[in-house]
Protein backbone atom coordinates (compact mmCIF):
# COMPACT_ATOMS: atom_id res chain seq x y z
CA UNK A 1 -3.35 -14.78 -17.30
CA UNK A 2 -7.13 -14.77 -18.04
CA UNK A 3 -9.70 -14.33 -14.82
CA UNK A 4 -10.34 -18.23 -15.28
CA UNK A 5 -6.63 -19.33 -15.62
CA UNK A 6 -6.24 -16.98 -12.25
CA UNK A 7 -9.34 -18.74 -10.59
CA UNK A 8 -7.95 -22.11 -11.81
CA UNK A 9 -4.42 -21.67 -10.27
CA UNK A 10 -5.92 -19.81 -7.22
CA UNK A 11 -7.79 -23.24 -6.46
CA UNK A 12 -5.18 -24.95 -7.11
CA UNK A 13 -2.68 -23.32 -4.80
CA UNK A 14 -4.97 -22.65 -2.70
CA UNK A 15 -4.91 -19.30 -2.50
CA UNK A 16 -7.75 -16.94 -1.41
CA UNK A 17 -8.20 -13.17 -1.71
CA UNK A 18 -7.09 -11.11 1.61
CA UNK A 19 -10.79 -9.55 2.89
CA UNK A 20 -11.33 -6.08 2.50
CA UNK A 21 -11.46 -5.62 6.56
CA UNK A 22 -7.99 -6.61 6.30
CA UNK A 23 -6.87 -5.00 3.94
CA UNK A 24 -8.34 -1.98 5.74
CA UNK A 25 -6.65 -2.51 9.06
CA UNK A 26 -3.37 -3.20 7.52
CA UNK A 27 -3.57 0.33 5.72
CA UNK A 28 -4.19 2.26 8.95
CA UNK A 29 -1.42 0.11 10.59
CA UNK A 30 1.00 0.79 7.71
CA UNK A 31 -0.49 5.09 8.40
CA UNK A 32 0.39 4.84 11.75
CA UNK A 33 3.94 3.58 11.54
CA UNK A 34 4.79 5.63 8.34
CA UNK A 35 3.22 9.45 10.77
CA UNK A 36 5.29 7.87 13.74
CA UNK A 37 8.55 7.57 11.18
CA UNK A 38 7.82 10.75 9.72
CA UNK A 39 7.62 12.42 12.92
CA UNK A 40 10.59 11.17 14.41
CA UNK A 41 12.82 12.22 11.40
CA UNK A 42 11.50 15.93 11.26
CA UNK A 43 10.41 15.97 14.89
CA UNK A 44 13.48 18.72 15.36
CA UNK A 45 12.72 20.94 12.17
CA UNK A 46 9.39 21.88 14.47
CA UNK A 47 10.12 24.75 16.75
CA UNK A 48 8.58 24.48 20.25
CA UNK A 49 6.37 27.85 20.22
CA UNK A 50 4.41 27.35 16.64
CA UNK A 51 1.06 28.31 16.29
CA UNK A 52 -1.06 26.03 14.65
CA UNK A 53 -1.10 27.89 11.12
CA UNK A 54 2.78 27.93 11.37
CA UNK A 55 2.62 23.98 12.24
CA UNK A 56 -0.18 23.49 9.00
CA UNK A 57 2.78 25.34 6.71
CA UNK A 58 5.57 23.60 7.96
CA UNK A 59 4.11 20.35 7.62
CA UNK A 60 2.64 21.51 4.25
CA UNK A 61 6.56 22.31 3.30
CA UNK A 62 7.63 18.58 3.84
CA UNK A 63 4.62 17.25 1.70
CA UNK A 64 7.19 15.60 -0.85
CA UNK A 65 9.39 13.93 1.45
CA UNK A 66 6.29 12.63 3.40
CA UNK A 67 5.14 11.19 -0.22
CA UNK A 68 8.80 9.71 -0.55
CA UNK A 69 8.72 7.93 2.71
CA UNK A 70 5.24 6.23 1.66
CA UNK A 71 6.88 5.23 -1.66
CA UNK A 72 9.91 4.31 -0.57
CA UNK A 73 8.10 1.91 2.43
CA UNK A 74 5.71 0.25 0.16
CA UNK A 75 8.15 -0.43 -2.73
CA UNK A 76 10.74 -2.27 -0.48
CA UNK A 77 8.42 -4.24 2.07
CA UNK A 78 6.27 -5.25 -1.05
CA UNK A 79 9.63 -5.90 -3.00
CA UNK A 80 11.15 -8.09 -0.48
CA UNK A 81 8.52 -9.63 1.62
CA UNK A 82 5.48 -9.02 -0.47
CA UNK A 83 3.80 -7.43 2.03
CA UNK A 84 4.32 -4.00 4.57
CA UNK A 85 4.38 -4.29 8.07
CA UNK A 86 0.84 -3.71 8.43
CA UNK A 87 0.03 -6.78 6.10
CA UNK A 88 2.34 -9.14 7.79
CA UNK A 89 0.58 -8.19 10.78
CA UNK A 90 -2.63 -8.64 9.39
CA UNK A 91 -1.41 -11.83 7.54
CA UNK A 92 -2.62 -10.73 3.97
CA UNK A 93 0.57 -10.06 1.11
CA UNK A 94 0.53 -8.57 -2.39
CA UNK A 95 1.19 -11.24 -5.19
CA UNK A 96 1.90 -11.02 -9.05
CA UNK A 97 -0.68 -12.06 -11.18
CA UNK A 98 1.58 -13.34 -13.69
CA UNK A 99 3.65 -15.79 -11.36
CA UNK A 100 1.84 -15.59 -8.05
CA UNK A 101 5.44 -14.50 -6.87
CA UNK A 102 5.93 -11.69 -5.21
CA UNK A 103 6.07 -8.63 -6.71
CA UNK A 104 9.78 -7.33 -8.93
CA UNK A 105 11.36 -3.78 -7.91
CA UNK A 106 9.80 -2.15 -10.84
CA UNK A 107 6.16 -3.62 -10.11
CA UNK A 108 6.68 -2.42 -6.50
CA UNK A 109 7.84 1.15 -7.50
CA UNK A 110 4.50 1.21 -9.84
CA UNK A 111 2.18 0.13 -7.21
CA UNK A 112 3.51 1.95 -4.41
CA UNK A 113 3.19 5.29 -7.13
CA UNK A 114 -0.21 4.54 -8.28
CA UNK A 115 -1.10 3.76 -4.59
CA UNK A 116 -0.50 8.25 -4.21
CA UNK A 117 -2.19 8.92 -7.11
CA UNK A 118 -5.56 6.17 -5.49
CA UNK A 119 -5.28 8.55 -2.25
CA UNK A 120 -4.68 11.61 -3.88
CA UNK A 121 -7.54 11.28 -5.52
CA UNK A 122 -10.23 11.46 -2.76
CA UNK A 123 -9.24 7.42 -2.40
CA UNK A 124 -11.67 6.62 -5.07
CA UNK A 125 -8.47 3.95 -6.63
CA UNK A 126 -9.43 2.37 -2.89
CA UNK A 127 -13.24 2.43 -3.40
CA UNK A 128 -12.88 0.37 -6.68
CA UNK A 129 -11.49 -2.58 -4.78
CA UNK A 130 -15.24 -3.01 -3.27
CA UNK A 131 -16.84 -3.00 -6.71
CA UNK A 132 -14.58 -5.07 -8.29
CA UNK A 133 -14.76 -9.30 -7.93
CA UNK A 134 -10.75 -9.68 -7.47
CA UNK A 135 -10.49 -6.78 -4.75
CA UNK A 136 -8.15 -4.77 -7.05
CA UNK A 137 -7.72 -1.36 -6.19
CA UNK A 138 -6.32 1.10 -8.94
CA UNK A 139 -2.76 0.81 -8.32
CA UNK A 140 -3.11 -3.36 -7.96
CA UNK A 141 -4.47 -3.17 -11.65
CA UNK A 142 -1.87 -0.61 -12.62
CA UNK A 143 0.78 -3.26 -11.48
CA UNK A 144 -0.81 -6.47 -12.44
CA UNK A 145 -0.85 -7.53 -8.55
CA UNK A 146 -3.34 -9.10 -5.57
CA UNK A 147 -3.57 -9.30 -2.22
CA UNK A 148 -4.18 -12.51 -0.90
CA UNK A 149 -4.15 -14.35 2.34
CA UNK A 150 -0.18 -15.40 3.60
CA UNK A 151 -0.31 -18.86 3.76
């Protein structure tokens, strides 16, 4: 779908693009829950008398599985309600491009994986979305996908 089809059928359905603010405060929201989840599951794998270099490697040694948990949240809030916790809150969701749906499994997966690579990489995939017209971040053009307003 061309940039003026997508304007076309935006106006349309009347459909506008979630704000950047809220996009913002639905990340940190979506942080928050993900660090309280993340601590409650390995909570018990963190002895009592650690020093803070011993607390730095031991949370260093769960890296992956912290990086799981953020996939594995994104893909199957985006997947199945088209938006996280932090965007229903925040009343924005991530669309398709192609149908305005939302997102498949696979497009989920994608964008949730991208979405590590955007904040691996100082967040500059983040920092695109504010010189770009639609909003899109990296891993939104990776996986063909918006966020918009919920209606």
């Amino acid at each position: 779908m061309t940039n003026e089809e997508l304007i076309e059928k935006f106006e349309s359905e009347n459909i506008t693009l979630a704000s950047l603010q809220k996009r913002g405060l639905a990340y940190a929201i979506d942080e928050i829950l993900i660090s309280v989840l993340f601590s409650l599951i390995y909570f018990d794998q963190i002895p009592e008398t650690v020093t803070t270099e011993e607390f730095i490697g031991i949370v260093n040694g769960l890296f992956g599985y912290i990086v799981l948990i953020k996939i594995l949240y994104q893909t199957f809030f985006v997947w199945m309600y088209g938006a996280t916790l932090g965007r229903i809150a925040m009343k924005i969701r991530v669309i398709s491009t192609l149908d305005l749906e939302n997102p498949t499994f696979f497009t989920a997966l994608s964008r949730a994986s991208f979405r590590i690579v955007s904040e691996s990489l100082f967040y500059l995939g983040f920092v695109w979305a504010f010189l770009n017209p639609k909003r899109e971040t990296w891993h939104d053009k990776i996986a063909t996908t918006l966020v918009v307003d919920a209606r």
